[in-house]
N, C-alpha and C. Protein backbone atom coordinates (compact mmCIF):
# COMPACT_ATOMS: atom_id res chain seq x y z
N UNK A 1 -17.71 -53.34 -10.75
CA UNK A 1 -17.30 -54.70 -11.07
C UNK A 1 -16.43 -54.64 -12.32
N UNK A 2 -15.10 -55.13 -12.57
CA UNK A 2 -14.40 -55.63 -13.34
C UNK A 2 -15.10 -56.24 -14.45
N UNK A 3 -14.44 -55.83 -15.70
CA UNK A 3 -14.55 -57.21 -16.48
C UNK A 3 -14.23 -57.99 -16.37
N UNK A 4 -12.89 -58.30 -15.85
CA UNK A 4 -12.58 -60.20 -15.26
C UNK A 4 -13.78 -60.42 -14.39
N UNK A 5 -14.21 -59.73 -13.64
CA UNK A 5 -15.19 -60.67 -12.43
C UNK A 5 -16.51 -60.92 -13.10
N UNK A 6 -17.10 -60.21 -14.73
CA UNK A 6 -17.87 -60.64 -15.46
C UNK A 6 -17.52 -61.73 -16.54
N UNK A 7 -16.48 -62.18 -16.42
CA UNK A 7 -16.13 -62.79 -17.87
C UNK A 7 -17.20 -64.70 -16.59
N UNK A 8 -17.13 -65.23 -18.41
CA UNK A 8 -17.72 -66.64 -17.89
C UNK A 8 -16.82 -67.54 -17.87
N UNK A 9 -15.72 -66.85 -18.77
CA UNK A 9 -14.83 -68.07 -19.47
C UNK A 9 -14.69 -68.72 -20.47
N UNK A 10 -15.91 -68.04 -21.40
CA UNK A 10 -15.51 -68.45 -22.84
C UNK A 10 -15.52 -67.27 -24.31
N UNK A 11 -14.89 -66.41 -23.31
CA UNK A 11 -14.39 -65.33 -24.61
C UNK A 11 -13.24 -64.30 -23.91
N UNK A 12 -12.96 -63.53 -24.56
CA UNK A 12 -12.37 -62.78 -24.28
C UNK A 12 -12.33 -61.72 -22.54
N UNK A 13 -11.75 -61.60 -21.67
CA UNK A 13 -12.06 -60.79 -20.28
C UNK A 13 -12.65 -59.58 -20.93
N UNK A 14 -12.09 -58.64 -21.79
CA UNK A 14 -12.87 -57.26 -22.34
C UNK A 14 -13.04 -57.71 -23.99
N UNK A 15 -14.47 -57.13 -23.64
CA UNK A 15 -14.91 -57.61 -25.13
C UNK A 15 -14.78 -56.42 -26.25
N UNK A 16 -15.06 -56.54 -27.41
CA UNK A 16 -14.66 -55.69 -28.17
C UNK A 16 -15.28 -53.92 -28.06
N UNK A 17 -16.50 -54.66 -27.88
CA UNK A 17 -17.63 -53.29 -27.54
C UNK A 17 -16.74 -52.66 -26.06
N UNK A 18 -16.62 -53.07 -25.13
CA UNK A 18 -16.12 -52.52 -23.77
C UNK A 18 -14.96 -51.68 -24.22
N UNK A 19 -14.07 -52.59 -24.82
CA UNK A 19 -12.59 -51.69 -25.13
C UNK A 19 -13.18 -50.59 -25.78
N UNK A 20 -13.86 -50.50 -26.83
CA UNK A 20 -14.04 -49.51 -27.92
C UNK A 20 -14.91 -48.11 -27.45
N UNK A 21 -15.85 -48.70 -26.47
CA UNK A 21 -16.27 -47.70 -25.32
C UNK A 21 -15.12 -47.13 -24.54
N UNK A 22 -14.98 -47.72 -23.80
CA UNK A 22 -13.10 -47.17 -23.22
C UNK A 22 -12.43 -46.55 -24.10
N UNK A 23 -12.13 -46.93 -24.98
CA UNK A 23 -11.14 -45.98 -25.79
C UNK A 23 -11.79 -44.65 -26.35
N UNK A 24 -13.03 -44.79 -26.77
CA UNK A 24 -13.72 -43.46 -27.21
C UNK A 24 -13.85 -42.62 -26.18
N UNK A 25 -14.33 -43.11 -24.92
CA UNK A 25 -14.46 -42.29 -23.58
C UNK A 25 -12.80 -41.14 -23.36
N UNK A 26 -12.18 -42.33 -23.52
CA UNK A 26 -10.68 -41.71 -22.86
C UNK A 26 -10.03 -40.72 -24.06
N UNK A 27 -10.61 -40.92 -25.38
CA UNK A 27 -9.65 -39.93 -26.17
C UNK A 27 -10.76 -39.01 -26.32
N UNK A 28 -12.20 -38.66 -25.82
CA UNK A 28 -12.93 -37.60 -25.74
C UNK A 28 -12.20 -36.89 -24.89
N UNK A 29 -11.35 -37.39 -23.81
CA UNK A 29 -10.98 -36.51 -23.04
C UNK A 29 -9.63 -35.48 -23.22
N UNK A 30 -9.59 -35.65 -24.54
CA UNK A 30 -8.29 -35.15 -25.12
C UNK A 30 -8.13 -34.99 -26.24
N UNK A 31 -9.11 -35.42 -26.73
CA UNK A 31 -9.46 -34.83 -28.17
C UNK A 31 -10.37 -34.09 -28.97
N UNK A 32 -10.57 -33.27 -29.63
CA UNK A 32 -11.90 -32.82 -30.18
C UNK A 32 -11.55 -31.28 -29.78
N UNK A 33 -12.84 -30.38 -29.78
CA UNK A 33 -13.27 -28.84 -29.64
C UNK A 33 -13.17 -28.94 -28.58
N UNK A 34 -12.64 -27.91 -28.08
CA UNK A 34 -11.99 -27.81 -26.65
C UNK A 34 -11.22 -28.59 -26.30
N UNK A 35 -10.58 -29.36 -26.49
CA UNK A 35 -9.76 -30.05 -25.80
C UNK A 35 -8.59 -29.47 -26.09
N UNK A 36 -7.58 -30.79 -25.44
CA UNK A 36 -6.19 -30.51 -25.74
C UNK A 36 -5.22 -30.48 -27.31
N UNK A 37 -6.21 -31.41 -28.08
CA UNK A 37 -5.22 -31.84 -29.04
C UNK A 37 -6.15 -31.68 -30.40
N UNK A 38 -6.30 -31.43 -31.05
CA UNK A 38 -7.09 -31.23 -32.79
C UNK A 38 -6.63 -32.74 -32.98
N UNK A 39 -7.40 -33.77 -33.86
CA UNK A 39 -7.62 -34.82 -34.64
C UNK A 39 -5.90 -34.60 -35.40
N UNK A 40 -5.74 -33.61 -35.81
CA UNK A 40 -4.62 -33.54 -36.99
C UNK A 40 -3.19 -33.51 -36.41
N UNK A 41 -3.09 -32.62 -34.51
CA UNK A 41 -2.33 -33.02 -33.89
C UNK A 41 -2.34 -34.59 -32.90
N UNK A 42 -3.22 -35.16 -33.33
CA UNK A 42 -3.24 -36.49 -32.62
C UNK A 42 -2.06 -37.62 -33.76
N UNK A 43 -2.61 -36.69 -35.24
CA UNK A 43 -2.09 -37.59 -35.69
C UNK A 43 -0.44 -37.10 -36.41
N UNK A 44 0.05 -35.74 -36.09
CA UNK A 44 1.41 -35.07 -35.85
C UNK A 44 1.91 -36.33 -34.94
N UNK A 45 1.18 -36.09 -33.80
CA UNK A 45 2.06 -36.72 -32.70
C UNK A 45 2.06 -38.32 -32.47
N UNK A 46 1.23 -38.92 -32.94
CA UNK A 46 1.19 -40.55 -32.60
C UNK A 46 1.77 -41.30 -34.06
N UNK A 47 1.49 -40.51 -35.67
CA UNK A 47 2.16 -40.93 -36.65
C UNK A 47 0.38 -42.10 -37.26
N UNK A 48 -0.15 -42.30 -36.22
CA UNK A 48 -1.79 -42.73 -36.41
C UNK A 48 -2.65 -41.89 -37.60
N UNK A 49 -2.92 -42.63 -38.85
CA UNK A 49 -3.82 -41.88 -39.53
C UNK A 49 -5.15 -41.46 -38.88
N UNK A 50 -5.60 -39.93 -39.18
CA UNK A 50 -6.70 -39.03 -38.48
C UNK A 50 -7.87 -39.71 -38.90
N UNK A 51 -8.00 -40.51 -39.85
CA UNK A 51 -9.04 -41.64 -40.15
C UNK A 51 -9.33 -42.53 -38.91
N UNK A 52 -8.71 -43.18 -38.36
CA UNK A 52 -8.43 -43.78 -37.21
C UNK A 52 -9.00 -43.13 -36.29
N UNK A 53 -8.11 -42.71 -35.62
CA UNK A 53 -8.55 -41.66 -34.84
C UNK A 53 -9.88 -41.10 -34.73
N UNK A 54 -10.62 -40.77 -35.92
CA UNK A 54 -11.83 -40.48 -36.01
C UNK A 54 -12.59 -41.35 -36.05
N UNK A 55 -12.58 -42.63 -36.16
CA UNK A 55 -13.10 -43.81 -36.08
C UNK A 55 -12.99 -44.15 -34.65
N UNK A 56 -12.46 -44.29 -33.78
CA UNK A 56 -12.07 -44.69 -32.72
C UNK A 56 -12.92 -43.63 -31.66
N UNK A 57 -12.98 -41.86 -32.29
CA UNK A 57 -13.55 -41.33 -31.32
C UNK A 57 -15.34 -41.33 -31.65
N UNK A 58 -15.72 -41.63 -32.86
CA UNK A 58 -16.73 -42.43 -33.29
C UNK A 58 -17.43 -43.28 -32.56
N UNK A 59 -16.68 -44.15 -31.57
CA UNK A 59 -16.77 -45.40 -30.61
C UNK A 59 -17.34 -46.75 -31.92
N UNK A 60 -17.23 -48.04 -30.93
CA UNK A 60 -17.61 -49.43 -31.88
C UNK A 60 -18.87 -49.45 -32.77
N UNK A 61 -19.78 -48.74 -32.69
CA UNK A 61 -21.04 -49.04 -33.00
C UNK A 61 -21.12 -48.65 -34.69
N UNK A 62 -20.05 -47.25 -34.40
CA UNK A 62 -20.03 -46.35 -35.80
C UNK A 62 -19.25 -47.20 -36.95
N UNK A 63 -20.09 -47.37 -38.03
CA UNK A 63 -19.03 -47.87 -39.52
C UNK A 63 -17.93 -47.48 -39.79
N UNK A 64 -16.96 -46.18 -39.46
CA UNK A 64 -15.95 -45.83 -39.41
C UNK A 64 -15.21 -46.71 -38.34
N UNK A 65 -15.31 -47.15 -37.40
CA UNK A 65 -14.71 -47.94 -36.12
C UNK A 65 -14.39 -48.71 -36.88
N UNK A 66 -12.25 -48.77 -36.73
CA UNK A 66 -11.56 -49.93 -36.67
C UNK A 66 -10.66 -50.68 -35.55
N UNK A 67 -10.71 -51.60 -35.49
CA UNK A 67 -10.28 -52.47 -34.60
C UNK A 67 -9.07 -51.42 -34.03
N UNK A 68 -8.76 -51.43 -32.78
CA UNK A 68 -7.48 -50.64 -32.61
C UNK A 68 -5.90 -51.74 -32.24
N UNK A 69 -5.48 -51.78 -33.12
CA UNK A 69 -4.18 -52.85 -32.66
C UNK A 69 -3.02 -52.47 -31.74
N UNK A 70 -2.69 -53.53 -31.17
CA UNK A 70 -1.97 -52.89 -30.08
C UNK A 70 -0.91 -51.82 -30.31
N UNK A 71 0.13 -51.55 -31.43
CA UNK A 71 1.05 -51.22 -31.85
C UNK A 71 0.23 -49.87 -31.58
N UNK A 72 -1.10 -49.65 -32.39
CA UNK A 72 -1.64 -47.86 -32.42
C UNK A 72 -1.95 -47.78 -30.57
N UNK A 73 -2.34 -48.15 -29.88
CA UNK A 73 -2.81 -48.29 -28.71
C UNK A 73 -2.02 -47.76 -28.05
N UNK A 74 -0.27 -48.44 -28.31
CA UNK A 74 0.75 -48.01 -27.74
C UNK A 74 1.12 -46.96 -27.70
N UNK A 75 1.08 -46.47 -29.07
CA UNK A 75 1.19 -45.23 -30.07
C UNK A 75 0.39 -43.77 -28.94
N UNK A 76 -0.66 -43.93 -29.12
CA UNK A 76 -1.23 -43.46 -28.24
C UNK A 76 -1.32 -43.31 -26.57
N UNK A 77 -0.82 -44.19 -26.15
CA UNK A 77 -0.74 -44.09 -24.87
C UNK A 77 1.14 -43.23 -24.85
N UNK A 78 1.89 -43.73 -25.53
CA UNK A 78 2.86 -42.67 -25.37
C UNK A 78 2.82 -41.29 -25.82
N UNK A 79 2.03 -41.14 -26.36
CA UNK A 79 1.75 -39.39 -27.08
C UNK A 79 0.81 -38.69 -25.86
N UNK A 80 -0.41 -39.66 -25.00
CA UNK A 80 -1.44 -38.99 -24.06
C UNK A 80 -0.80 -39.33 -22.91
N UNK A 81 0.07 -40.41 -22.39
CA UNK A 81 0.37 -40.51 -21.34
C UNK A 81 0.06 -41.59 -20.39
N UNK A 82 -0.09 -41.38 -19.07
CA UNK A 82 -0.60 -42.27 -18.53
C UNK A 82 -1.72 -42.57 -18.17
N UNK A 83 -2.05 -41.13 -18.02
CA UNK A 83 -3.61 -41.17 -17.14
C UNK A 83 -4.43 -41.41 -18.75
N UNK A 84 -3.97 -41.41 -19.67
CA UNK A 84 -4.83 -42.06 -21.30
C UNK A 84 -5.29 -43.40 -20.65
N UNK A 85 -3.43 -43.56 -20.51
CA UNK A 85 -3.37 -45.25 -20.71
C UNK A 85 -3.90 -45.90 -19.42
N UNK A 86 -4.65 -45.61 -18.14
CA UNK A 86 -4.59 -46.13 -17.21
C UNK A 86 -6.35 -46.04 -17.33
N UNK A 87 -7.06 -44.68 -17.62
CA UNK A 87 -8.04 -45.00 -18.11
C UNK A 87 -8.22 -46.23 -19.46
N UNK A 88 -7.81 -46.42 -20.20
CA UNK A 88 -7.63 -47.88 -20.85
C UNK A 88 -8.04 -49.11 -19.86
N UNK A 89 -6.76 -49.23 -19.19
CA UNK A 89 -6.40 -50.26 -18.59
C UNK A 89 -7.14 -50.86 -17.05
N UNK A 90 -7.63 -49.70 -16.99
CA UNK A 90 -8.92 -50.30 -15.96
C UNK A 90 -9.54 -50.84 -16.13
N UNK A 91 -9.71 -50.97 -17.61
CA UNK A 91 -10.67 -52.19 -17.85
C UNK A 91 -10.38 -53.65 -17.07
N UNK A 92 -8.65 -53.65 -17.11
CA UNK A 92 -8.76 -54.85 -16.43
C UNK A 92 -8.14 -55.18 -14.85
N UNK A 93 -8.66 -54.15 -14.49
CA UNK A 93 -8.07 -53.56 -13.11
C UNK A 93 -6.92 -53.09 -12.89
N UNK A 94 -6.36 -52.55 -13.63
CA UNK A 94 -4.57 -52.06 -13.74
C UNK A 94 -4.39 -50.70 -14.16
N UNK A 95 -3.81 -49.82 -13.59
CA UNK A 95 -3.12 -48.28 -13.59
C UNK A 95 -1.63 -48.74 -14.20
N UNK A 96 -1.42 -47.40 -14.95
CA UNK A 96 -0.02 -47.08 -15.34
C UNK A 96 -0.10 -46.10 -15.04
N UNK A 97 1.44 -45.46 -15.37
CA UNK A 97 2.55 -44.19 -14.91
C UNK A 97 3.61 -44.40 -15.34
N UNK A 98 4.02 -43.22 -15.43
CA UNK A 98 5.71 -42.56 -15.88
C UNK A 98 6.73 -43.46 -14.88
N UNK A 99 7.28 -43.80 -15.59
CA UNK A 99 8.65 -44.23 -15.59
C UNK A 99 9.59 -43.15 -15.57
N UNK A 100 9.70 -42.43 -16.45
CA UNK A 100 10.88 -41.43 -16.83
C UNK A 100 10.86 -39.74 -15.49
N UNK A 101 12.22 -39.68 -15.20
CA UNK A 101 12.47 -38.99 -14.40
C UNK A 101 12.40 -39.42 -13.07
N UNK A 102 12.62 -40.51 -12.72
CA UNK A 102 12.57 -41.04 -10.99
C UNK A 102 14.15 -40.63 -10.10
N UNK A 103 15.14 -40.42 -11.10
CA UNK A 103 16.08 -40.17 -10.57
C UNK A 103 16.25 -38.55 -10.11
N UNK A 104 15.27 -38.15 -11.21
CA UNK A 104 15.88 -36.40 -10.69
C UNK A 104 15.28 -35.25 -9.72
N UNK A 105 16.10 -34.75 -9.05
CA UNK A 105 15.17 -34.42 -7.31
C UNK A 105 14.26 -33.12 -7.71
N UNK A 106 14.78 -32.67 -8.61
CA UNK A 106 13.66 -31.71 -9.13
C UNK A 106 12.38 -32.42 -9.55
N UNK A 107 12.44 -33.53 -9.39
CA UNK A 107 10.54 -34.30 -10.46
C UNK A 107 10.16 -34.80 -8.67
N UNK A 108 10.90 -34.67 -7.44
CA UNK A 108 10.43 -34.73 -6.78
C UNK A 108 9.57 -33.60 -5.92
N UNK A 109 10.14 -32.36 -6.39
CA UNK A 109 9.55 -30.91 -5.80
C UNK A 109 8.32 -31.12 -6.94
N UNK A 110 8.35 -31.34 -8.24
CA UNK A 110 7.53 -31.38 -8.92
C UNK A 110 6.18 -31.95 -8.64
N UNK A 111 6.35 -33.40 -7.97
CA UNK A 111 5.54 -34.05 -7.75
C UNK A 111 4.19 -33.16 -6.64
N UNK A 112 5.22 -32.92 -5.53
CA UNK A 112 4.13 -32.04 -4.33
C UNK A 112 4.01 -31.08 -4.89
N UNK A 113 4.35 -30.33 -6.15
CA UNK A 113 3.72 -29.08 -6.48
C UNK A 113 2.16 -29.22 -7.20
N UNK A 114 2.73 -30.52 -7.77
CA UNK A 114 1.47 -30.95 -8.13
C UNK A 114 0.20 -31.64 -7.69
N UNK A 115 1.00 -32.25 -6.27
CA UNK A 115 -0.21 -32.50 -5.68
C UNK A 115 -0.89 -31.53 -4.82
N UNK A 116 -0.40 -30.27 -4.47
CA UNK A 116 -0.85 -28.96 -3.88
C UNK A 116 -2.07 -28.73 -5.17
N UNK A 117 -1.64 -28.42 -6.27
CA UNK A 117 -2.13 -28.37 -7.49
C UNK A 117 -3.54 -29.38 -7.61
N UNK A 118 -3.72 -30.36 -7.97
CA UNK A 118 -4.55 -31.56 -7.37
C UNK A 118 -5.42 -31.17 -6.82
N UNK A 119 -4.74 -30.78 -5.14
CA UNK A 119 -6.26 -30.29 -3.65
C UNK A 119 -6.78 -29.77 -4.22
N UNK A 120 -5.88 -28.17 -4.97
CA UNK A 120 -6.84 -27.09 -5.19
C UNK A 120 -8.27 -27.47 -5.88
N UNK A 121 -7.55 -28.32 -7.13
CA UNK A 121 -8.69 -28.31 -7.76
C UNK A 121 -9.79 -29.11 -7.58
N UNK A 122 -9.76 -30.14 -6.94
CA UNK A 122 -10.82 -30.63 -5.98
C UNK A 122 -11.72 -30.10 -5.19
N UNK A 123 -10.67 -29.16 -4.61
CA UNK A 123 -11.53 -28.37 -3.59
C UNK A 123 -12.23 -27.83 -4.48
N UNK A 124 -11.86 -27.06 -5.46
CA UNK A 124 -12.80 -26.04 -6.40
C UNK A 124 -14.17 -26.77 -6.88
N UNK A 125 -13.98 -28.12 -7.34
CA UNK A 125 -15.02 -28.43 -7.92
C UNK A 125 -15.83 -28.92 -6.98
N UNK A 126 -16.17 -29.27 -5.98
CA UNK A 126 -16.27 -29.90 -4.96
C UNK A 126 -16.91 -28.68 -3.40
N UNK A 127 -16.06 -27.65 -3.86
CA UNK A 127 -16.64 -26.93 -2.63
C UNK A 127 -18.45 -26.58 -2.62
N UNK A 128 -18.77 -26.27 -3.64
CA UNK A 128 -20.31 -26.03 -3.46
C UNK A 128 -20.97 -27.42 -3.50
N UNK A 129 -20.59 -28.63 -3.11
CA UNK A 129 -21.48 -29.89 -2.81
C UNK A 129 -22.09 -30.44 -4.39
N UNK A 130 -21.58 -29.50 -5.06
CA UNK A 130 -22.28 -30.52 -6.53
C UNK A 130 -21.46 -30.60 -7.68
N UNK A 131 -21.68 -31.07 -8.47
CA UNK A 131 -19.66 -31.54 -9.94
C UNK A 131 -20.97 -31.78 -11.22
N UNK A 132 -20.86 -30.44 -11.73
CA UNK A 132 -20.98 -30.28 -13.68
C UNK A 132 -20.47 -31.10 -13.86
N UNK A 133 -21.12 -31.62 -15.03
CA UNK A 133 -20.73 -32.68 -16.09
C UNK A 133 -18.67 -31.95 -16.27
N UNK A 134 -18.74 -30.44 -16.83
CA UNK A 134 -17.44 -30.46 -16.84
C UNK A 134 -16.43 -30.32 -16.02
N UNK A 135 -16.75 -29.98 -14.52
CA UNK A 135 -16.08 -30.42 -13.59
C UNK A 135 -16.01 -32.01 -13.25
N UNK A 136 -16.44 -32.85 -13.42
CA UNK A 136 -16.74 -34.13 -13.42
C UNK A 136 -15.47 -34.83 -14.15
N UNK A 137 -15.65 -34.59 -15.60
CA UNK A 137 -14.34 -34.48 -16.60
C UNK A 137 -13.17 -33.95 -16.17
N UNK A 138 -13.17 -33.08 -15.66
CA UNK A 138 -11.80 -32.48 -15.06
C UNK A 138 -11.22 -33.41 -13.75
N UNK A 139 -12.17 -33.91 -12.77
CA UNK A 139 -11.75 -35.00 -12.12
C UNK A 139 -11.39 -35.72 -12.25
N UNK A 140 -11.65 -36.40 -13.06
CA UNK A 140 -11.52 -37.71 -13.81
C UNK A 140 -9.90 -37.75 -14.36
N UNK A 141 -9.85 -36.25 -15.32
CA UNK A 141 -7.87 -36.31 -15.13
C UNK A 141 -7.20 -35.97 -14.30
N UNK A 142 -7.76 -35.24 -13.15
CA UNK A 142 -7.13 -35.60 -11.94
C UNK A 142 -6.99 -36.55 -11.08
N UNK A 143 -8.27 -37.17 -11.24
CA UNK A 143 -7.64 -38.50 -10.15
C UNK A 143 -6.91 -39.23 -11.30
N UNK A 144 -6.72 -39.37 -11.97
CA UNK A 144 -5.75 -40.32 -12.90
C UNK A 144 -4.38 -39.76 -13.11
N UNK A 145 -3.47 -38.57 -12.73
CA UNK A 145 -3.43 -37.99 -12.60
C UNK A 145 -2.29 -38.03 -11.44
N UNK A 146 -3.43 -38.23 -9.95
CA UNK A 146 -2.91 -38.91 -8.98
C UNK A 146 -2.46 -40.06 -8.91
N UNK A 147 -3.12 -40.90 -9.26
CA UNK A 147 -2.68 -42.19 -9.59
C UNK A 147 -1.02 -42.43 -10.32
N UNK A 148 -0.83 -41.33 -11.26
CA UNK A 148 0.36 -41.54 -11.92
C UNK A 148 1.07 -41.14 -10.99
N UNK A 149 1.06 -40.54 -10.02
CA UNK A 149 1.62 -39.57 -9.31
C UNK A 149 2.30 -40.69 -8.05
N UNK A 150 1.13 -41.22 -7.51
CA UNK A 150 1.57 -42.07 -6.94
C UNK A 150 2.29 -43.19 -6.82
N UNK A 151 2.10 -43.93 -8.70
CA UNK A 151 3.23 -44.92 -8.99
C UNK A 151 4.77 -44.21 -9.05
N UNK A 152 4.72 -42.72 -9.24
CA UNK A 152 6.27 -42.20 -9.48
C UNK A 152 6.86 -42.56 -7.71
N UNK A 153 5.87 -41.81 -7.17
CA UNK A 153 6.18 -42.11 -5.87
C UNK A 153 7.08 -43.47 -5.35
N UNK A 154 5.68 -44.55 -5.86
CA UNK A 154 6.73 -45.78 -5.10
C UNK A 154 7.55 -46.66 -6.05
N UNK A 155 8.12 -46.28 -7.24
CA UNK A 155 9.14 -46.36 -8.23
C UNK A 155 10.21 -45.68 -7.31
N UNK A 156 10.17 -44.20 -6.87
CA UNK A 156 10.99 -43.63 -6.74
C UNK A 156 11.65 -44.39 -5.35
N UNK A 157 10.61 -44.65 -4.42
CA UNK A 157 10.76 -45.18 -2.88
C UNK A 157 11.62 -47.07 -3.57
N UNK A 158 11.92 -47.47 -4.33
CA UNK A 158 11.90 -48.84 -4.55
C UNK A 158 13.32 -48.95 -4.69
């Protein structure tokens, strides 16, 4: 169920706690030990003080948690992408994706290389009938992933 299909109508569709869960969820997935990006390259690349950032992966509950304004939000979704920003945006039933490169026929070989890419790894996590917590995680940026994959698709078809 949506947060619109929970709202009553007298506050906000996502409430502060929901977003702030969402946002901590989605930059665990890209930030921290092991991941993709160190706190210090989050904040190389978005121009976001690592205070922030560490507040945010903190989630709402923590005294470090500050409000995230849209401008940093943005910030972030152009530095992680789409599948960041679409995990975000489910909150209110809505996916994003890349825009950039619809014209060039090489991002179209790209695309099925990547969705060959995709099966595999499905299949992998998936073939013995059960998904680790960190195969689980790894799904999760793949189907989002797909999703981007698929808006290039019908951008490109439009």
């Amino acid at each position: 169920m949506s947060a619109v299909d929970k709202s009553a109508g007298d506050g906000p569709l996502v409430s502060r706690i929901l977003f702030g869960d969402a946002l901590r969820r989605a930059l665990r997935l890209y930030v921290g030990t092991g991941r993709r990006y160190t706190v210090k390259e989050m904040q190389r690349g978005t121009g976001l003080s690592a205070r922030l950032v560490e507040g945010w992966l903190a989630g709402p509950e923590s005294s470090d948690w500050r409000e995230c304004k849209a401008s940093c939000l943005l910030s972030l979704c152009a530095f992680l992408g789409p599948e960041f920003a679409t995990d975000i945006m489910r909150l209110s039933s809505l996916g994003c994706f890349s825009l950039t490169g619809t014209d060039d026929p090489d991002g179209v070989r790209a695309l099925g290389l990547d969705a060959v890419d995709d099966a595999a790894a499905i299949n992998r996590a998936t073939s013995d009938g059960e998904l680790t917590r960190t195969e689980a995680s790894e799904l999760r940026v793949v189907a989002l992933r797909r999703i981007a994959h698929a808006g290039q698709i019908l951008a490109r078809a439009s």
